[in-house]
C-alpha atoms as a PDB file:
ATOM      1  CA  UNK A   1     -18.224  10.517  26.628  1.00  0.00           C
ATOM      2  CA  UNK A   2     -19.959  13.716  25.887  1.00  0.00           C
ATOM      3  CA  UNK A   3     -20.130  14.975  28.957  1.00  0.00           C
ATOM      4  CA  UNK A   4     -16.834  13.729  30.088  1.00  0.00           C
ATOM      5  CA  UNK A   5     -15.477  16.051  26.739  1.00  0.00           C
ATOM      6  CA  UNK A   6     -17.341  18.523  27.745  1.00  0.00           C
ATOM      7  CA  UNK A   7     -15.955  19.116  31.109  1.00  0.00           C
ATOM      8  CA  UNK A   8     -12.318  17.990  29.947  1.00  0.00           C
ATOM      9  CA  UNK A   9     -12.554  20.640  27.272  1.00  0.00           C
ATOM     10  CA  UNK A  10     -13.944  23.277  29.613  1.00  0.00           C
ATOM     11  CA  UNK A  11     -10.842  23.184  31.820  1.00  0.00           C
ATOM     12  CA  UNK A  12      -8.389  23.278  29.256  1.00  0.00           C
ATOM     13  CA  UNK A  13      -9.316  25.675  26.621  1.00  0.00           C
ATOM     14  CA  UNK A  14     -12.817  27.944  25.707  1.00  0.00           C
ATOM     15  CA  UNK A  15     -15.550  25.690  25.405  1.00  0.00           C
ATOM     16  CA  UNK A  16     -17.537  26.950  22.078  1.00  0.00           C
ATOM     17  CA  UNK A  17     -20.429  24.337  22.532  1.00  0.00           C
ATOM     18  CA  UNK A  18     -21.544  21.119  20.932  1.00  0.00           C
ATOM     19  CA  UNK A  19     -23.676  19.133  19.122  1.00  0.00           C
ATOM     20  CA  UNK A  20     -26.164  16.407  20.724  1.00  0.00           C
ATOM     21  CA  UNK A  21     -28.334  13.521  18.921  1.00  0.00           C
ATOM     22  CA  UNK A  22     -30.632  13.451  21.547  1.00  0.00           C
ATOM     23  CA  UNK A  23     -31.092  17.223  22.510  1.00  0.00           C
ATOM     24  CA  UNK A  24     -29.704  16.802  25.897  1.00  0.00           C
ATOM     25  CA  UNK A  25     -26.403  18.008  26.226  1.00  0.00           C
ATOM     26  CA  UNK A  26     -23.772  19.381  29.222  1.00  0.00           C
ATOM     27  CA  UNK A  27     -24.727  22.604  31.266  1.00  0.00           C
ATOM     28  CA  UNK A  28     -21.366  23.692  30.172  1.00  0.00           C
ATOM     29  CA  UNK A  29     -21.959  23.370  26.527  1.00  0.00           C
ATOM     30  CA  UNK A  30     -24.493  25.458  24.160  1.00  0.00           C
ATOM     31  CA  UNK A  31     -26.080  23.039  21.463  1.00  0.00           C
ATOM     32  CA  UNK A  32     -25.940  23.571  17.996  1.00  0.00           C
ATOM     33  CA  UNK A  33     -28.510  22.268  15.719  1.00  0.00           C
ATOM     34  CA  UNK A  34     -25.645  20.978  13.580  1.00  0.00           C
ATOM     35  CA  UNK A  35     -21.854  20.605  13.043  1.00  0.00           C
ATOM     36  CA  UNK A  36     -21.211  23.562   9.924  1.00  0.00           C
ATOM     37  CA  UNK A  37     -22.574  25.788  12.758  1.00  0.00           C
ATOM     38  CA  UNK A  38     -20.095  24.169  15.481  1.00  0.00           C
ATOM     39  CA  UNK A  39     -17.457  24.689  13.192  1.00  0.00           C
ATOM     40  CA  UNK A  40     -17.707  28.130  12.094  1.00  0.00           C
ATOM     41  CA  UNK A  41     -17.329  29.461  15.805  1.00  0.00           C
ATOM     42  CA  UNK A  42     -14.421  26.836  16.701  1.00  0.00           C
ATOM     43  CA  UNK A  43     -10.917  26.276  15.975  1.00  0.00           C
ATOM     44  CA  UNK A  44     -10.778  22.039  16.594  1.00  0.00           C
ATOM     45  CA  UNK A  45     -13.978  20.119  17.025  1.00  0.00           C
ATOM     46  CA  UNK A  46     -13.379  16.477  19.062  1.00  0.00           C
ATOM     47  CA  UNK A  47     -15.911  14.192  17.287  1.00  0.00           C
ATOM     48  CA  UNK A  48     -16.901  10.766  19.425  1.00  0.00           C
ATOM     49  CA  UNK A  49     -20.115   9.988  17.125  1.00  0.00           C
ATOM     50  CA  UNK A  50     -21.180   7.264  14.983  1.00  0.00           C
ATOM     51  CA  UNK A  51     -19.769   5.788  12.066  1.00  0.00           C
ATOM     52  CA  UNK A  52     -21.931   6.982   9.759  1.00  0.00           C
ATOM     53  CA  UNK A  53     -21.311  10.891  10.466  1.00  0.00           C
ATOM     54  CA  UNK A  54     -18.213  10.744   9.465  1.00  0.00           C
ATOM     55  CA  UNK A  55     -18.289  11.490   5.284  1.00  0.00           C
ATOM     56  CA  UNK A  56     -20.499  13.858   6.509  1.00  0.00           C
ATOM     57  CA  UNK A  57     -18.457  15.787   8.606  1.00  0.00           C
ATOM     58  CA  UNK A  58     -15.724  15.545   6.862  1.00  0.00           C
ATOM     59  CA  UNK A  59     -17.198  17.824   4.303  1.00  0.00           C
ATOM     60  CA  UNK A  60     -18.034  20.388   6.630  1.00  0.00           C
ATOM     61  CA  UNK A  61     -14.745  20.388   8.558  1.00  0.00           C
ATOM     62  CA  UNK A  62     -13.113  20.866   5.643  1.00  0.00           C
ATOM     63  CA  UNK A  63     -15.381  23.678   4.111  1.00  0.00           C
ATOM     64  CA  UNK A  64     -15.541  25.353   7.664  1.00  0.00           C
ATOM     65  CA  UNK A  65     -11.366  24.891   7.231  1.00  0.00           C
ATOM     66  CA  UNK A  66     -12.080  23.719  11.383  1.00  0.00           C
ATOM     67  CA  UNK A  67      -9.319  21.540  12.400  1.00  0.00           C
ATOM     68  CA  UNK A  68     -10.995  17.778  13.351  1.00  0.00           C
ATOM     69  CA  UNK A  69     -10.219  15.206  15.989  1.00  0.00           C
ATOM     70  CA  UNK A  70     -11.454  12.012  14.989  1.00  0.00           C
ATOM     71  CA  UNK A  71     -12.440   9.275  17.920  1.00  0.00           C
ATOM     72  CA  UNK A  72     -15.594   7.938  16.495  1.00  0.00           C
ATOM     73  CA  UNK A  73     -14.483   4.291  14.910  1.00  0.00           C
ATOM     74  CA  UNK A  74     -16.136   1.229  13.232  1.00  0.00           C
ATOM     75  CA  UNK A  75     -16.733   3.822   9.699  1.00  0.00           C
ATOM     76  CA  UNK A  76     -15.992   2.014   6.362  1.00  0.00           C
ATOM     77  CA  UNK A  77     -13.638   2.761   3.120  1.00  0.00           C
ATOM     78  CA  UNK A  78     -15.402   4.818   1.837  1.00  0.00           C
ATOM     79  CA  UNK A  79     -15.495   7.103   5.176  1.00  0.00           C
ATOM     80  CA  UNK A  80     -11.884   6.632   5.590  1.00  0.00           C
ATOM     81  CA  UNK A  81     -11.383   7.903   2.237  1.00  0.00           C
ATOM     82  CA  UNK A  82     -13.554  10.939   3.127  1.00  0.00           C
ATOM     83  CA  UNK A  83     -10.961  11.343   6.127  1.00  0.00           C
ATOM     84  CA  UNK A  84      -8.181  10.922   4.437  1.00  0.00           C
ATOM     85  CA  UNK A  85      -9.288  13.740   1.867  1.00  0.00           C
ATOM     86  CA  UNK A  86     -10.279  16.317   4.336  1.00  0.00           C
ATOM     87  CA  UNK A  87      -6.570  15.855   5.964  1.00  0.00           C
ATOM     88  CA  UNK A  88      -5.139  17.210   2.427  1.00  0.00           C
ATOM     89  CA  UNK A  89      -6.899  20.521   3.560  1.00  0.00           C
ATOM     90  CA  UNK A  90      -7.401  20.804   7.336  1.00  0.00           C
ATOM     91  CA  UNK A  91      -5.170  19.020  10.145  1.00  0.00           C
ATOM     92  CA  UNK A  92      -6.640  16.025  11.354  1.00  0.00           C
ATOM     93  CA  UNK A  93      -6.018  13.758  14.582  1.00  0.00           C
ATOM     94  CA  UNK A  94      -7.665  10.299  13.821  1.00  0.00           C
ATOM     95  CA  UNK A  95      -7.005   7.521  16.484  1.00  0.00           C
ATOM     96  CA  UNK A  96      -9.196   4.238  17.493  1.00  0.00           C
ATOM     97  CA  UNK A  97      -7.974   5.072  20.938  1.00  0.00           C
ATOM     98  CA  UNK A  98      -6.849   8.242  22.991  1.00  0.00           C
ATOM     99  CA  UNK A  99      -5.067   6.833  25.834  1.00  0.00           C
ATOM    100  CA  UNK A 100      -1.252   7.842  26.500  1.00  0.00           C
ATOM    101  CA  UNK A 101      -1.559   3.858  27.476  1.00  0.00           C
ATOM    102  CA  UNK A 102      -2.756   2.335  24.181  1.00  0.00           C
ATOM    103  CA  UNK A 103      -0.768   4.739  22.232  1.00  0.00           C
ATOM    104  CA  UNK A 104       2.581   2.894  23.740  1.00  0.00           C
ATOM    105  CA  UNK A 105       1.331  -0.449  23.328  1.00  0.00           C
ATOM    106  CA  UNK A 106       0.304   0.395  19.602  1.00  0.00           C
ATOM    107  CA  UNK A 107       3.818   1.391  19.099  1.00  0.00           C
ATOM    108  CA  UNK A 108       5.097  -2.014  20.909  1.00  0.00           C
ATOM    109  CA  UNK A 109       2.577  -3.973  18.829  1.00  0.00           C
ATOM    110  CA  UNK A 110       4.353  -2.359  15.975  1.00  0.00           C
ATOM    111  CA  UNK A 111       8.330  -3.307  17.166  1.00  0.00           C
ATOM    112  CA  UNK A 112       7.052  -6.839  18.311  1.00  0.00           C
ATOM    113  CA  UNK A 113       5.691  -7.771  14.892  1.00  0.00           C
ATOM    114  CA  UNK A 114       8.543  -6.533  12.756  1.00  0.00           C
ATOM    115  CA  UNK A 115      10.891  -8.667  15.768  1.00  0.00           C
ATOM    116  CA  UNK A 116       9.144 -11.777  15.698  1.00  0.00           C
ATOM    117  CA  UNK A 117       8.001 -13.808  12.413  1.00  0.00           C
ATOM    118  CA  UNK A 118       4.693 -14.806  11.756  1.00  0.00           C
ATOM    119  CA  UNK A 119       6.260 -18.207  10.709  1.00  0.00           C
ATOM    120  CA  UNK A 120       7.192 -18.652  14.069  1.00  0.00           C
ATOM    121  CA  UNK A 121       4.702 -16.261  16.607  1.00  0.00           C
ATOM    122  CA  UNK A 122       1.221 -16.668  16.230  1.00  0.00           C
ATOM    123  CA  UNK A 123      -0.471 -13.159  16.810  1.00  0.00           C
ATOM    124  CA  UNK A 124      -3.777 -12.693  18.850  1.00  0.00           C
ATOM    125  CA  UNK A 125      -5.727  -9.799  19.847  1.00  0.00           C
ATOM    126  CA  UNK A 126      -8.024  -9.973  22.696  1.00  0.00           C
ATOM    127  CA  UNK A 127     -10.282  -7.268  23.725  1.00  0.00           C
ATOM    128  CA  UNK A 128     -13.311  -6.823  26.079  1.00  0.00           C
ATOM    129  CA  UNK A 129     -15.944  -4.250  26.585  1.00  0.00           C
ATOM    130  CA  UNK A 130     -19.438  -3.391  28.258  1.00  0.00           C
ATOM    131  CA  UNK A 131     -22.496  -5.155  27.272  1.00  0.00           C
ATOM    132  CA  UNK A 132     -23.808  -2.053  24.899  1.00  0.00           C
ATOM    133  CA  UNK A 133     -20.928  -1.757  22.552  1.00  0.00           C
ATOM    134  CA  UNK A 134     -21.922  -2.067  19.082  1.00  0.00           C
ATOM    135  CA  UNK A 135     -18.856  -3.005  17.328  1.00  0.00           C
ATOM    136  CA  UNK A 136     -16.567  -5.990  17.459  1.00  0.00           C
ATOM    137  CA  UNK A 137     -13.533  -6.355  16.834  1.00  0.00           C
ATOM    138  CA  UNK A 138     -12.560  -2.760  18.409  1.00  0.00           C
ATOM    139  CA  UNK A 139     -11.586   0.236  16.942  1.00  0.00           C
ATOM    140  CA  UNK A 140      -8.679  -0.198  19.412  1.00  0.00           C
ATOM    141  CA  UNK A 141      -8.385  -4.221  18.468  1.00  0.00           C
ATOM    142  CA  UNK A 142      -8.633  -3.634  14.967  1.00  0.00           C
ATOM    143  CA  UNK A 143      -5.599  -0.612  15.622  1.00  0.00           C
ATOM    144  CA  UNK A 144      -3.620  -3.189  17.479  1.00  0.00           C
ATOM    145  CA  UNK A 145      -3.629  -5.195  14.543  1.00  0.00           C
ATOM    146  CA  UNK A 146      -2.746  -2.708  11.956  1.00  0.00           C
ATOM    147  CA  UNK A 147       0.093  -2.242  14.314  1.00  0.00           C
ATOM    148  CA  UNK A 148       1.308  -6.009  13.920  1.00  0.00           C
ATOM    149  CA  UNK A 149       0.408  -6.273  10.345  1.00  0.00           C
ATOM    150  CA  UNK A 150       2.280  -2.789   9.868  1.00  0.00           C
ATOM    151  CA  UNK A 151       5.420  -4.597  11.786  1.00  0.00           C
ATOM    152  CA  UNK A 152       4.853  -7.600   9.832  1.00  0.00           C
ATOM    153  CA  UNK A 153       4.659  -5.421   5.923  1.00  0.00           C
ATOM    154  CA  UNK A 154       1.599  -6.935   5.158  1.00  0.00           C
ATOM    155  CA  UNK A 155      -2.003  -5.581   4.935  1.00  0.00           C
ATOM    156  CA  UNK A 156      -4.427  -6.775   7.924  1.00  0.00           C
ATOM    157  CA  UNK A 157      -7.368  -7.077   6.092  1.00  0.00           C
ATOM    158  CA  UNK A 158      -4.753 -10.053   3.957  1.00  0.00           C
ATOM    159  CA  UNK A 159      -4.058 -11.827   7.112  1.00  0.00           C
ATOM    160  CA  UNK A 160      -7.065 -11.150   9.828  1.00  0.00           C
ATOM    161  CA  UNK A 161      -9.359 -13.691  11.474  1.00  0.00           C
ATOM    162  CA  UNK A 162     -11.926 -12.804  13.656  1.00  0.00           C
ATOM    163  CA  UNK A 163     -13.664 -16.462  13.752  1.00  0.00           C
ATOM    164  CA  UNK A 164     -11.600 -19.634  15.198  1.00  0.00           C
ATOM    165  CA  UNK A 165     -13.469 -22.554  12.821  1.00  0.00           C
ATOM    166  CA  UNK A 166     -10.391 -24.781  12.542  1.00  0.00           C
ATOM    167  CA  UNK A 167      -7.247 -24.734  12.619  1.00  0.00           C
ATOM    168  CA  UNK A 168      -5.123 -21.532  12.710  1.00  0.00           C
ATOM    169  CA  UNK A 169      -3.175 -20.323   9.277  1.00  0.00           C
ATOM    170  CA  UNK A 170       0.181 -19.578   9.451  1.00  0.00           C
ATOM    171  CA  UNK A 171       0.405 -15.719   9.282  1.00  0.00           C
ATOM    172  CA  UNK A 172      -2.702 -15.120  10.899  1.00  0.00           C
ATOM    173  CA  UNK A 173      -3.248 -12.057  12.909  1.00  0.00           C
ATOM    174  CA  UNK A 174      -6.484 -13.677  14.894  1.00  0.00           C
ATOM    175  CA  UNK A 175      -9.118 -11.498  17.349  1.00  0.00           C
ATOM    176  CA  UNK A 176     -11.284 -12.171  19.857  1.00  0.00           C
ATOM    177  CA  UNK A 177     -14.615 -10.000  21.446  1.00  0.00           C
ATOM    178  CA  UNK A 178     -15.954 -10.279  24.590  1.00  0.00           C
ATOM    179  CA  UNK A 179     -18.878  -8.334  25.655  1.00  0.00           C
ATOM    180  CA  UNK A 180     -19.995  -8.100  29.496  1.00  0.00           C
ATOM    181  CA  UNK A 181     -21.179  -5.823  31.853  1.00  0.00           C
ATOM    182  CA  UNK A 182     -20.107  -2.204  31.998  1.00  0.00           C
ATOM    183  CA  UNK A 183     -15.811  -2.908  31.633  1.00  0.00           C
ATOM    184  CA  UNK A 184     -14.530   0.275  30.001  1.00  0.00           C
ATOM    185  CA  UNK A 185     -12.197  -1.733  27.424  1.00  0.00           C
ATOM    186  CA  UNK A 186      -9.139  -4.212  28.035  1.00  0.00           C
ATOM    187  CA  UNK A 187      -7.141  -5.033  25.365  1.00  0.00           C
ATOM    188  CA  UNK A 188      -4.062  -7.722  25.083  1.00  0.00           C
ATOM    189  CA  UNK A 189      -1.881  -8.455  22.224  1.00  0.00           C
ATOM    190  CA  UNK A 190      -0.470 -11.645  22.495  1.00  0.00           C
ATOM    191  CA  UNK A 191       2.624 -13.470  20.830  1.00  0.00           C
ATOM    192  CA  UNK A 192       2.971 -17.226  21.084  1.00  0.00           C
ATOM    193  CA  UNK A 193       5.768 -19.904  20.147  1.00  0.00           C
ATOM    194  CA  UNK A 194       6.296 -23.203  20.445  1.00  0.00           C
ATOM    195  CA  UNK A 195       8.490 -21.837  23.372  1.00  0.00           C
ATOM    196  CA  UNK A 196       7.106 -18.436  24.744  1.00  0.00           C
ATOM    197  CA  UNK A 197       4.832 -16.018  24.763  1.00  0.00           C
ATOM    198  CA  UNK A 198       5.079 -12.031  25.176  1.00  0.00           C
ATOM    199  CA  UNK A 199       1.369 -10.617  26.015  1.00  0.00           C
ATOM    200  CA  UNK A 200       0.850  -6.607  26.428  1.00  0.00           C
ATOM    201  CA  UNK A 201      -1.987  -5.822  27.774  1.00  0.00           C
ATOM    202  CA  UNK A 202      -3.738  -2.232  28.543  1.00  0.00           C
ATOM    203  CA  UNK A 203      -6.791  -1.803  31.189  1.00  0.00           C
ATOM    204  CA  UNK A 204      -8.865   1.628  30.920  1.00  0.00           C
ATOM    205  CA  UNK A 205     -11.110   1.906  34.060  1.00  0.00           C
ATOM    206  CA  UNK A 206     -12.403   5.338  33.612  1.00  0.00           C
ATOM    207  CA  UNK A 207     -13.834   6.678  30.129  1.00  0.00           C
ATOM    208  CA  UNK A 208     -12.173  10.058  31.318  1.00  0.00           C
ATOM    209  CA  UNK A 209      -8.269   8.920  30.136  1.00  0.00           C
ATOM    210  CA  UNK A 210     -10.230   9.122  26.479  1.00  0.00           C
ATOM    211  CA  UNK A 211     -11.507  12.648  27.061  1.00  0.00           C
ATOM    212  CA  UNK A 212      -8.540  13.786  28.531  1.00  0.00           C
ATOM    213  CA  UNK A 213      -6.229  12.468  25.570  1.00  0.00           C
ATOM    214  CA  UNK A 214      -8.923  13.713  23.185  1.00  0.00           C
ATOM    215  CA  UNK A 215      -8.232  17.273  24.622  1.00  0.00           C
ATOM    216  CA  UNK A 216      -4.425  17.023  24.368  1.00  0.00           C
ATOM    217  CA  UNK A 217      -5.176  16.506  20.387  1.00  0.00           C
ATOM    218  CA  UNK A 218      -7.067  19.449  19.898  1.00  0.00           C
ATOM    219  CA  UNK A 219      -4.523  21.620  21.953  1.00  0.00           C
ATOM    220  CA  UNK A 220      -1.528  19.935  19.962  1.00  0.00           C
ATOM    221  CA  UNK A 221      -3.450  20.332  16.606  1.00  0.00           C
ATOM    222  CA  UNK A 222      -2.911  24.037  17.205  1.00  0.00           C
ATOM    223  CA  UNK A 223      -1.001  25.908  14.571  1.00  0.00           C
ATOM    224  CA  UNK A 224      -0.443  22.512  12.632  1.00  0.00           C
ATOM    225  CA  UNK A 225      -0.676  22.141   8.706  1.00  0.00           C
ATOM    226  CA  UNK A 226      -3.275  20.151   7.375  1.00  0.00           C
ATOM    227  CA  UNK A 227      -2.435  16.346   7.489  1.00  0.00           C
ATOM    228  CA  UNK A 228      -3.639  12.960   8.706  1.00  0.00           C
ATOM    229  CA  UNK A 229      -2.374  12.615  12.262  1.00  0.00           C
ATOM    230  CA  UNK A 230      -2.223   9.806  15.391  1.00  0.00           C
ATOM    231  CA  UNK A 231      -1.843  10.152  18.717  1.00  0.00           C
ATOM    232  CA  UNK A 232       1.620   8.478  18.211  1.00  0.00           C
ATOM    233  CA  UNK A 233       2.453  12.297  16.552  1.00  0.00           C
ATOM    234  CA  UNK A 234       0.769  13.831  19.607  1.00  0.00           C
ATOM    235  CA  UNK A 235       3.088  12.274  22.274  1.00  0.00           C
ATOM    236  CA  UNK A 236       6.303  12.463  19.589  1.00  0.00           C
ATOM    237  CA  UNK A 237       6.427   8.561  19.633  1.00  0.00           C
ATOM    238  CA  UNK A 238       7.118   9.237  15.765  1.00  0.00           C
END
């Protein structure tokens, strides 16, 4: 992903440089030996790290006043918290996927749980990746179904199950993680009646879409006030 940001960046916009874990980094890039250094010679930085980074560099985006797009996923409350208080002072573009794609079928995740009970339509996500990711559900499964629960007015961490030991709850938004090979990501969301089902389901084949969308951010973050942002704001799907 870094050097797919890298090159996507490089063709849109001035490429200031980057940061690297490992020390090797793109041809196209310089290397800084850390992110408050990154940010003090850069309007946006796109982030695609690790979970726990993000605290971190919250605090420095916001002290470097560096607008921040946010792609790394799997952080915890407390990180989100640290998120959600650096968007009261720089602007912010957080999204568990960057994907014009996934962005529309977050939105229809969203309509089709407010349309259809949960008394009635049993909700299940259904996601697969390559063999080395480290996190399951998703950051993209576990947006999914924030998007349901969000149609539904209830809180997914109330209603999620991510293991299928007897029998299903009414209400239940379930998930499923499948791990294989090098598969960029697929992701369904699937609702199912005693009558029908409705299944949406997104296939990435190239890690480049993410780049890409992660580049429209920063260029739309432009100008913006500070605030806590989605790619649903980016393509005006708001």
């Amino acid at each position: 992903m870094g050097q797919l940001l890298a090159a996507e960046a490089a063709a849109a916009a001035t490429l200031s440089g980057g940061t690297s874990r490992t020390g090797a980094g793109s041809s196209q890039a310089e290397l800084f030996a850390d992110l408050t250094r990154l940010a003090a010679g850069s309007d946006v930085v796109i982030d695609f790290t690790h979970a726990s980074t993000v605290a971190e560099h919250a605090a420095a985006l916001s002290a470097a006043g560096t607008a921040w797009v946010l792609g790394t996923t799997g952080y915890d409350s407390q990180s989100a918290e640290a998120v959600a208080a650096a968007a009261k002072l720089i602007p912010v573009v957080a999204a568990p996927n960057f994907s014009a794609g996934v962005t529309i079928l977050l939105s229809l995740a969203e309509r089709l749980g407010a349309a259809l009970p949960a008394a009635r339509y049993d909700a299940e996500i259904l996601e697969m990746h390559h063999r080395q990711k480290l996190d399951a559900p998703s950051g993209t499964a576990l947006g999914l179904g924030r998007a349901v629960a969000a149609g539904r007015g209830v809180k997914l961490e109330d209603v999620m199950a991510t293991s299928r030991e007897g029998k299903r709850q009414d209400g239940e938004i379930g998930f499923a993680a499948l791990r294989g090979g090098q598969i960029v990501g697929s992701h369904s969301v699937m609702f199912t009646a005693g009558e029908e089902q409705i299944a949406l389901t997104h296939h990435a084949f190239d890690r480049r879409v993410f780049a890409t969308g992660a580049v429209r951010a920063a260029l739309w973050l432009q100008g913006k006030a500070p605030g806590l942002y989605d790619m649903r704001d980016v393509l005006g799907l708001k």
